[in-house]
Protein backbone atom coordinates (compact mmCIF):
# COMPACT_ATOMS: atom_id res chain seq x y z
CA UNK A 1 -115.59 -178.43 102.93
CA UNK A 2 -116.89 -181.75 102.01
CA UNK A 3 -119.07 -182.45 99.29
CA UNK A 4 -122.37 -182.49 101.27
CA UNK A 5 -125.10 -181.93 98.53
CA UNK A 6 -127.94 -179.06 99.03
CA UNK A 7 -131.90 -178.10 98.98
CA UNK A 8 -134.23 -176.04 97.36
CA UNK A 9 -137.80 -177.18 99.21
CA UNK A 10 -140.10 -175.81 96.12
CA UNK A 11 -137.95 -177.41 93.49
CA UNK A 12 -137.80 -180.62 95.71
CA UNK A 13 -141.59 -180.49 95.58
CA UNK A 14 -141.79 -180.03 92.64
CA UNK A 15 -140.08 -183.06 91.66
CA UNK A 16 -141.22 -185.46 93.97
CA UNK A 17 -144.84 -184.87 92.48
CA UNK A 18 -144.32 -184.99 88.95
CA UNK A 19 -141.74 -188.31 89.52
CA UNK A 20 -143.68 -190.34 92.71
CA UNK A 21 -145.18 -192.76 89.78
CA UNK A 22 -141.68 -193.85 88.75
CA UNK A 23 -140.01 -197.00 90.56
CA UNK A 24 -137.00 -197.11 91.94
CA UNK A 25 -134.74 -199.83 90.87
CA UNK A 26 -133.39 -201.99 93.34
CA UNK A 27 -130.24 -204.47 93.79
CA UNK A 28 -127.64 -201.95 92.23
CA UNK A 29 -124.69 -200.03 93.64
CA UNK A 30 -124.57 -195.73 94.14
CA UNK A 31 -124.95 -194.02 91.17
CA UNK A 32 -122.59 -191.20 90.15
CA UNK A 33 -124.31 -189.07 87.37
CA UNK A 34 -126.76 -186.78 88.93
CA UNK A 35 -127.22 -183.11 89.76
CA UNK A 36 -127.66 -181.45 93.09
CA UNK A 37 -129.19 -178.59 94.46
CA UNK A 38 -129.00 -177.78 98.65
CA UNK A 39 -128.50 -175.45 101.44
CA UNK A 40 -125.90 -175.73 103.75
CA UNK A 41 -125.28 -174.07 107.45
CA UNK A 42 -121.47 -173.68 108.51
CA UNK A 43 -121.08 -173.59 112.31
CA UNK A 44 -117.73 -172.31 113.14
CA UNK A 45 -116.36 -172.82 116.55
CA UNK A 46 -115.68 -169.58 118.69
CA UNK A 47 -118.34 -167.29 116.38
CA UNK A 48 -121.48 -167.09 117.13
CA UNK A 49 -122.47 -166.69 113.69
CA UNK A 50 -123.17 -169.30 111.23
CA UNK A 51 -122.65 -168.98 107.33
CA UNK A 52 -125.53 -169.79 105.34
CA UNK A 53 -125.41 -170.96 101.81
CA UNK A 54 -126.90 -172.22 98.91
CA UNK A 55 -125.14 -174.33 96.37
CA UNK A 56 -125.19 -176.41 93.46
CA UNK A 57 -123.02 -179.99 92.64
CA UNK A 58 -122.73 -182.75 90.15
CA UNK A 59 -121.03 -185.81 88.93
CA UNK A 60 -120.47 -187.46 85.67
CA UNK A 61 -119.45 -190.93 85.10
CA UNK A 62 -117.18 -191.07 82.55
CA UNK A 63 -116.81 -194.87 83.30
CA UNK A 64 -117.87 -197.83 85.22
CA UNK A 65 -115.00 -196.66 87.58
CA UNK A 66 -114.39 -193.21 86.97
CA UNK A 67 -116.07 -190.41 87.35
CA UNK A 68 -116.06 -185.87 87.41
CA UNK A 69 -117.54 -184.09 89.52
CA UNK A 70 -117.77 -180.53 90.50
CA UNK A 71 -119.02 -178.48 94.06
CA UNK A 72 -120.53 -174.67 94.06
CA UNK A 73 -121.21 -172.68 96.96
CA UNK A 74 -122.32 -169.35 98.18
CA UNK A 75 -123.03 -167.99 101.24
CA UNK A 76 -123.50 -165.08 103.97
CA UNK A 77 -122.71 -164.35 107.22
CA UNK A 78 -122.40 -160.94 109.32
CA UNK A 79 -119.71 -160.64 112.09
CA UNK A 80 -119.41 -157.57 114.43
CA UNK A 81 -121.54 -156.13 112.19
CA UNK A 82 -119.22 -156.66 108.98
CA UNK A 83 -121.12 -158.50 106.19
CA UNK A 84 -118.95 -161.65 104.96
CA UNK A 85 -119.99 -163.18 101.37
CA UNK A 86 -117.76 -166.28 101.19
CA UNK A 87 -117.95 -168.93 97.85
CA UNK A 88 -116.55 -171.89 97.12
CA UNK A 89 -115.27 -173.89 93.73
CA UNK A 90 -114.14 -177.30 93.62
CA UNK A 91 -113.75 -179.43 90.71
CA UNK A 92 -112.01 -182.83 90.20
CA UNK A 93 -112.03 -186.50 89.39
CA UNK A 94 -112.72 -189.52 91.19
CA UNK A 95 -112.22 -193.57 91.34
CA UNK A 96 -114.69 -196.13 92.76
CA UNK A 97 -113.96 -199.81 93.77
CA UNK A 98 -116.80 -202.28 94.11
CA UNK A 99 -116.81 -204.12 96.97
CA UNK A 100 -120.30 -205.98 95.80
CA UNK A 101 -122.84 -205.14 93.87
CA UNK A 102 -123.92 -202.60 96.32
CA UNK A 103 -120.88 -201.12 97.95
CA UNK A 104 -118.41 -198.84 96.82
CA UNK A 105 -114.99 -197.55 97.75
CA UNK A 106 -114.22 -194.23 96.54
CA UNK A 107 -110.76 -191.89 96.37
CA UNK A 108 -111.24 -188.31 94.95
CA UNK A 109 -108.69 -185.54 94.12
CA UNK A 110 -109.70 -181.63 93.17
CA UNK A 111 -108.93 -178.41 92.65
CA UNK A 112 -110.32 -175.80 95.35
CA UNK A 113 -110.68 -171.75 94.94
CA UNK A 114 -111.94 -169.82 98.16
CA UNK A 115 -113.09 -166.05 97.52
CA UNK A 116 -114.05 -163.61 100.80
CA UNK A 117 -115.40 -160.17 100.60
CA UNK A 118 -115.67 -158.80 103.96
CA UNK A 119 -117.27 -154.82 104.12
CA UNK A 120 -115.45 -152.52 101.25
CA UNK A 121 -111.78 -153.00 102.00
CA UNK A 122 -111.07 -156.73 102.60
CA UNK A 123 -111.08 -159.41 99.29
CA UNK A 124 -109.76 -163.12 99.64
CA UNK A 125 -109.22 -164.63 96.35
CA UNK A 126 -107.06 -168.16 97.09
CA UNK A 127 -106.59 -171.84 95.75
CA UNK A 128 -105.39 -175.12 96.74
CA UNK A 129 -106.28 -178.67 96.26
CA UNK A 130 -108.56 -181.70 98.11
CA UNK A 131 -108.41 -185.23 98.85
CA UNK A 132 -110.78 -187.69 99.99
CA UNK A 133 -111.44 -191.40 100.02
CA UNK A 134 -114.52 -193.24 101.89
CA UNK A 135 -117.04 -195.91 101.11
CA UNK A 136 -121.09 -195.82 99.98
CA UNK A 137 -123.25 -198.47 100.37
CA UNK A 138 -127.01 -199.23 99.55
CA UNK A 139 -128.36 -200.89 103.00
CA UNK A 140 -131.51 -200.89 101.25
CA UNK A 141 -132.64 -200.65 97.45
CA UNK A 142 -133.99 -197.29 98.39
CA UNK A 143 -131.21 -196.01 100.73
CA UNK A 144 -127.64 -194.89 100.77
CA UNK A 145 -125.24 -194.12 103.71
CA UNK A 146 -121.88 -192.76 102.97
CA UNK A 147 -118.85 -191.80 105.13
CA UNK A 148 -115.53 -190.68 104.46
CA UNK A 149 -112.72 -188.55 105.04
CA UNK A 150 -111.58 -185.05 103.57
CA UNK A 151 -108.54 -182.88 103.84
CA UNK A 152 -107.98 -178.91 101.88
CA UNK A 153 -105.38 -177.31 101.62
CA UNK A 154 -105.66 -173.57 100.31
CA UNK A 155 -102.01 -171.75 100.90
CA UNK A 156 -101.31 -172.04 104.02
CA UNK A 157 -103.91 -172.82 105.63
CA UNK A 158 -105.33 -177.17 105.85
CA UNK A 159 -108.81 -178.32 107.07
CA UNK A 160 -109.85 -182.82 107.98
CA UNK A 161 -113.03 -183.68 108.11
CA UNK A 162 -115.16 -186.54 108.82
CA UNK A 163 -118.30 -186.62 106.41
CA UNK A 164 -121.31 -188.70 107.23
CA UNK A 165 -124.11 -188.72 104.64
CA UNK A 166 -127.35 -190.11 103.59
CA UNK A 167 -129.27 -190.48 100.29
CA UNK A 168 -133.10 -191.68 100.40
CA UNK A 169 -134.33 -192.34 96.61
CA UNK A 170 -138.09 -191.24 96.60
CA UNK A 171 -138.00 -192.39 92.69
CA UNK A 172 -135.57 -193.74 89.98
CA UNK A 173 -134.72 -190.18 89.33
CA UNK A 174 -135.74 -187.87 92.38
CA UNK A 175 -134.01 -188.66 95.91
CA UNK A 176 -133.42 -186.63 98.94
CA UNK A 177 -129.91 -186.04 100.39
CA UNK A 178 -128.72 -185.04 103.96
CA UNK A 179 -124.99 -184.71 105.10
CA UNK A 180 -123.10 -183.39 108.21
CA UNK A 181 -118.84 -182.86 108.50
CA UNK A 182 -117.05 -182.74 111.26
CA UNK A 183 -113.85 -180.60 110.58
CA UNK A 184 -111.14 -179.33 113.07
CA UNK A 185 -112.55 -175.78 113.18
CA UNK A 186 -116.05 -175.68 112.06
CA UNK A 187 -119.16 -178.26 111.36
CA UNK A 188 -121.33 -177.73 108.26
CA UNK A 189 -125.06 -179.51 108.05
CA UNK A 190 -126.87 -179.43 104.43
CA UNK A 191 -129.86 -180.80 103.26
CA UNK A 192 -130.32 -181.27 99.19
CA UNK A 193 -132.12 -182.74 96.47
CA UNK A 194 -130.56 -184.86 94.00
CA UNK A 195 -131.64 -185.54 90.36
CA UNK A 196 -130.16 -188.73 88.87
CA UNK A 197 -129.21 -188.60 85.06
CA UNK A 198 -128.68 -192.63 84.44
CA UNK A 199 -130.43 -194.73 86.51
């Protein structure tokens, strides 16, 4: 999945309120040290279920270039009246390129774990590796568009997708995030908060 960050609404309220009096600073580039907290939906072609989850993601910039990051999800689904829990890991590092003072190019590598429980008989634990690359750019001091590409692997089984995301700083600090992903065989929607660390 891509690295769409996530929503909580009470802890998003609760932190535009007590951070609306703080500026946000204008004529600089993305950051990459914050903290997010979201819910995604997971619509998978051919099911008419979706998977609902919550989840929780960060990054850390270890330089002016380089940076960690790490992705948590869990979520819920029921099909033919089988209860699915499904839950993702990834972790990993990442490289961005300025273009100017307010666009980046970014390439990203991680590690990805899968686990599936499916009713009292079926358990999925499996691991693989993702790749990405894209660009994010601050069209306005306040907002952020991103896009990029993503591909997983996990065994056997691979997964592109097109991500498309947006980041709308309410503060220096507080900012709400929305992102959708197009992959081959499912599209995910989430909605977030995000908490910068540095800025």
């Amino acid at each position: 999945m891509s690295r769409v960050t996530r929503s909580l609404p009470a802890l998003a309220c609760a932190a535009f309120c007590g951070l609306l009096s703080v500026p946000v600073m204008a004529d600089e580039g993305p950051g990459y040290t914050y903290f997010d907290v979201g819910y995604v939906r997971t619509d998978i072609d051919d099911i008419e279920e979706n998977v609902d989850s919550l989840g929780l993601a960060g990054s850390f910039a270890l330089t002016d270039n380089l940076y960690l990051f790490a992705d948590y999800e869990d979520g819920s689904a029921s099909f033919e009246r089988i209860d699915v829990d499904v839950s993702t890991t990834l972790v990993g590092v990442g490289a961005n390129f300025g273009l100017s003072d307010t666009v980046d190019l970014f390439a990203e590598a991680s590690y990805v774990n899968a686990e599936l429980e499916a009713g009292e008989f079926i358990e999925v634990d499996e691991s693989g590796f993702g790749l990405s690359a894209g660009v994010r750019a601050m069209v306005m001091p306040q907002l952020e568009l991103n896009a990029g590409l993503s591909y997983v692997e996990i065994e056997e089984l691979d997964d592109t997708s097109l991500d498309l995301g947006a980041v709308y700083s309410f503060t220096d600090v507080f900012a709400l995030v929305l992102g959708v992903s197009f992959a081959d065989n499912a599209n995910t929607y989430g909605v977030g908060v995000r908490f910068y660390i540095d800025r």
